[in-house]
Structures are given as C-alpha cells and as structure tokens.
N, C-alpha and C. Protein backbone atom coordinates (compact mmCIF):
# COMPACT_ATOMS: atom_id res chain seq x y z
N UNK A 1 21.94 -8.89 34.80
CA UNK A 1 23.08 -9.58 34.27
C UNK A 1 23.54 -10.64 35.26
N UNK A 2 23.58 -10.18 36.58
CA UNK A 2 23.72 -11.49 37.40
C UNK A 2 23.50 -12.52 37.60
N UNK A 3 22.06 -12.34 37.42
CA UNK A 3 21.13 -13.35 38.02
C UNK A 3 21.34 -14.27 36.54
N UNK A 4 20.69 -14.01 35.53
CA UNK A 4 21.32 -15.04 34.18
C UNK A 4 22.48 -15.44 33.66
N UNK A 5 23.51 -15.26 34.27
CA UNK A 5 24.71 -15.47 34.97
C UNK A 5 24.87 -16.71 35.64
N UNK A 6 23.61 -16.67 36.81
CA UNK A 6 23.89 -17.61 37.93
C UNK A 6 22.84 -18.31 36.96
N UNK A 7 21.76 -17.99 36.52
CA UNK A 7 21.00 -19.18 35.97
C UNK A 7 21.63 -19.83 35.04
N UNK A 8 22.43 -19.85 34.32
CA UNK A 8 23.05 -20.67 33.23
C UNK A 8 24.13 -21.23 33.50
N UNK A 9 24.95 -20.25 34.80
CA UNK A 9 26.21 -21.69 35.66
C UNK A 9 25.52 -22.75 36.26
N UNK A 10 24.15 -22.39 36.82
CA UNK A 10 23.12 -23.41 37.76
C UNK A 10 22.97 -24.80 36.48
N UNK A 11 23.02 -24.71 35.59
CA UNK A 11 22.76 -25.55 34.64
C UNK A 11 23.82 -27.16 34.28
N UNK A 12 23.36 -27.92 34.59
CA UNK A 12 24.18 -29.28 34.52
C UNK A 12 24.37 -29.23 32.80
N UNK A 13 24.70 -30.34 32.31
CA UNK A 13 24.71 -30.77 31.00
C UNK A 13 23.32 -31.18 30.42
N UNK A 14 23.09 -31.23 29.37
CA UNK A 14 21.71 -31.21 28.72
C UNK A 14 20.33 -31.06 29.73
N UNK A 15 20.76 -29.96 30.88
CA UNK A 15 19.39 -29.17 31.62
C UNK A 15 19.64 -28.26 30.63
N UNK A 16 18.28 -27.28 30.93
CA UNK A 16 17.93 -26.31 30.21
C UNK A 16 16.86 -25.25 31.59
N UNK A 17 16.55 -24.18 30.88
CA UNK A 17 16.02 -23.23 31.85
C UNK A 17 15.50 -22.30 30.43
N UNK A 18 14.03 -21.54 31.18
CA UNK A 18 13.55 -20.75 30.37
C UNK A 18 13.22 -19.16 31.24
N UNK A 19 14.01 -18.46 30.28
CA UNK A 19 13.62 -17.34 30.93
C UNK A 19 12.52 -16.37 30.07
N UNK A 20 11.07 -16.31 31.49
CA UNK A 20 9.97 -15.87 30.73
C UNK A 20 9.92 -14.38 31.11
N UNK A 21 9.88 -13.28 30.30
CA UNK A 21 9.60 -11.92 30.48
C UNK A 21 7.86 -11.54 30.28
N UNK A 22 7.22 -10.93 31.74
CA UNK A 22 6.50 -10.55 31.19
C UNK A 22 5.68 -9.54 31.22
N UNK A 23 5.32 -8.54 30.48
CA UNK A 23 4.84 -7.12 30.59
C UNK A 23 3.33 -6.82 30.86
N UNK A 24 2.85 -5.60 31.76
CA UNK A 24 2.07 -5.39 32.09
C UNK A 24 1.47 -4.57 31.42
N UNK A 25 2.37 -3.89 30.23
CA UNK A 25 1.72 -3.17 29.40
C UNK A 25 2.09 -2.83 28.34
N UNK A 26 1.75 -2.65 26.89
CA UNK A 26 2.05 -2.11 25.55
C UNK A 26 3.56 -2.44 25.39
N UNK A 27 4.36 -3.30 25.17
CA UNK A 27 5.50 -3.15 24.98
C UNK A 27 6.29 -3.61 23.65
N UNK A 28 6.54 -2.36 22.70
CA UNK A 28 7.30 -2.97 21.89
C UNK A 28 7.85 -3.94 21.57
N UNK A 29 8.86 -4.30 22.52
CA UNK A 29 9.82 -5.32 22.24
C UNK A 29 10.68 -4.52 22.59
N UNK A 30 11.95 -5.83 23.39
CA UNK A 30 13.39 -5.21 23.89
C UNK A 30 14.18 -4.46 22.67
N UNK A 31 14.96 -3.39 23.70
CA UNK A 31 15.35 -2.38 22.25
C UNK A 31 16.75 -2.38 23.55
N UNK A 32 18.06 -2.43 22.99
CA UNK A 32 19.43 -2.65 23.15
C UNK A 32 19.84 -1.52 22.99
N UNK A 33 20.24 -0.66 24.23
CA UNK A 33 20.41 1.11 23.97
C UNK A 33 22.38 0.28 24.06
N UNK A 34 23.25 0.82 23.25
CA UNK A 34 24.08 0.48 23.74
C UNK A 34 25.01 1.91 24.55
N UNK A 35 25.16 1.06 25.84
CA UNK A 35 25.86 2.10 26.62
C UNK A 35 26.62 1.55 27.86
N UNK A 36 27.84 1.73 28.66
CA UNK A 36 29.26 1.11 29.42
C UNK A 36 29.00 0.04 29.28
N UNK A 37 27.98 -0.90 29.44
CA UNK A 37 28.00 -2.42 29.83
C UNK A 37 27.50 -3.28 28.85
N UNK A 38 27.05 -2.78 27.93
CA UNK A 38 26.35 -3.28 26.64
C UNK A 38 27.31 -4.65 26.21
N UNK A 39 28.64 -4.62 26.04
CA UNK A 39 29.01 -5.45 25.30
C UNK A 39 29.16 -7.16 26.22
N UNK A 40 29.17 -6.15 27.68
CA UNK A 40 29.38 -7.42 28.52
C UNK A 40 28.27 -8.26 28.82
N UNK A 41 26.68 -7.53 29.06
CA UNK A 41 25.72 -7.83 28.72
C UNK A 41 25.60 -8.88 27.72
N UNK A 42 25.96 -8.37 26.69
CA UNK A 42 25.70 -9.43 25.38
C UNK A 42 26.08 -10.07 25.62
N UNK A 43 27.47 -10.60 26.42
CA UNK A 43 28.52 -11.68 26.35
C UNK A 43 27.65 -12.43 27.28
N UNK A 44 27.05 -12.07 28.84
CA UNK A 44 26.60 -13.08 29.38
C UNK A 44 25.11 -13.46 29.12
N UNK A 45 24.51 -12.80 28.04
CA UNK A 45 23.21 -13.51 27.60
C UNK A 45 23.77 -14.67 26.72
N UNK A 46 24.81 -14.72 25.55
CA UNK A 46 24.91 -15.17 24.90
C UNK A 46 25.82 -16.73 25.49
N UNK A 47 26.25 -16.46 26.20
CA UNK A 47 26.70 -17.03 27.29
C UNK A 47 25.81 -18.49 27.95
N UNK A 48 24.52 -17.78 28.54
CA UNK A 48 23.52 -17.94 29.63
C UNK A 48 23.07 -19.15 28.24
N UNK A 49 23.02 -18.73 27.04
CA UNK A 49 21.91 -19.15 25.84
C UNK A 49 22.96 -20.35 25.71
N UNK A 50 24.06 -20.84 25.28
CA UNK A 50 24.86 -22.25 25.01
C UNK A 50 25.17 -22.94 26.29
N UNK A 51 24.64 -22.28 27.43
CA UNK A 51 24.44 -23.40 28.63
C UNK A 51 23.28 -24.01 28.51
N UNK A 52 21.67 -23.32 27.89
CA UNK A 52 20.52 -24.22 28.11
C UNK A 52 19.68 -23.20 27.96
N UNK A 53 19.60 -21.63 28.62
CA UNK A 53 19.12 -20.82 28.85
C UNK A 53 17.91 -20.00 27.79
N UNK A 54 16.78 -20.44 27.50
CA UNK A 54 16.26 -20.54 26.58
C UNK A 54 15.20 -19.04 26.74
N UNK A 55 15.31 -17.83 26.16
CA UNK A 55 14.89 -16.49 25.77
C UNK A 55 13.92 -16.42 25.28
C-alpha cells in the first residue's frame, strides 16, 4: 500500500506509471480477502489509478 502510494504522488500531470505483477507460478488471479485494511487499500489503489497508475 505504500509504495503505490508513493508511486502515484511521484506522478506529475499527464505522467503515467505501470505497475507490472509478475508470478512464478499457477496463479489464479488477485482475489480481495476483505479484512482491517481492505477498504483503505481500495482507496489508495483507486487513488494510485486517477493519478496515471496503470494495473
């Protein structure tokens, strides 16, 4: 949560940034357990995403 935080304040006006995830093995796809921090989480992805921050 920090760090995409700092990557999307790091962001001027029409910069952008891509954040690449990548797995070493069999992975579903992200699954959103929600639990204490969940909602704040959301807030700073969603956040990170209308600075430039591209998922």
């Amino acid at each position: 949560m920090k760090h995409i935080g700092e990557l999307g304040r790091s962001l001027e006006a029409h910069e952008r940034a891509v954040l690449l995830v990548c797995f070493l093995y069999d992975n579903p796809g992200f699954q959103v357990h929600p639990g204490s921090h969940h909602e704040e989480v959301q807030a700073q992805v969603a956040h990170a995403v209308q600075r430039g921050v591209e998922i």
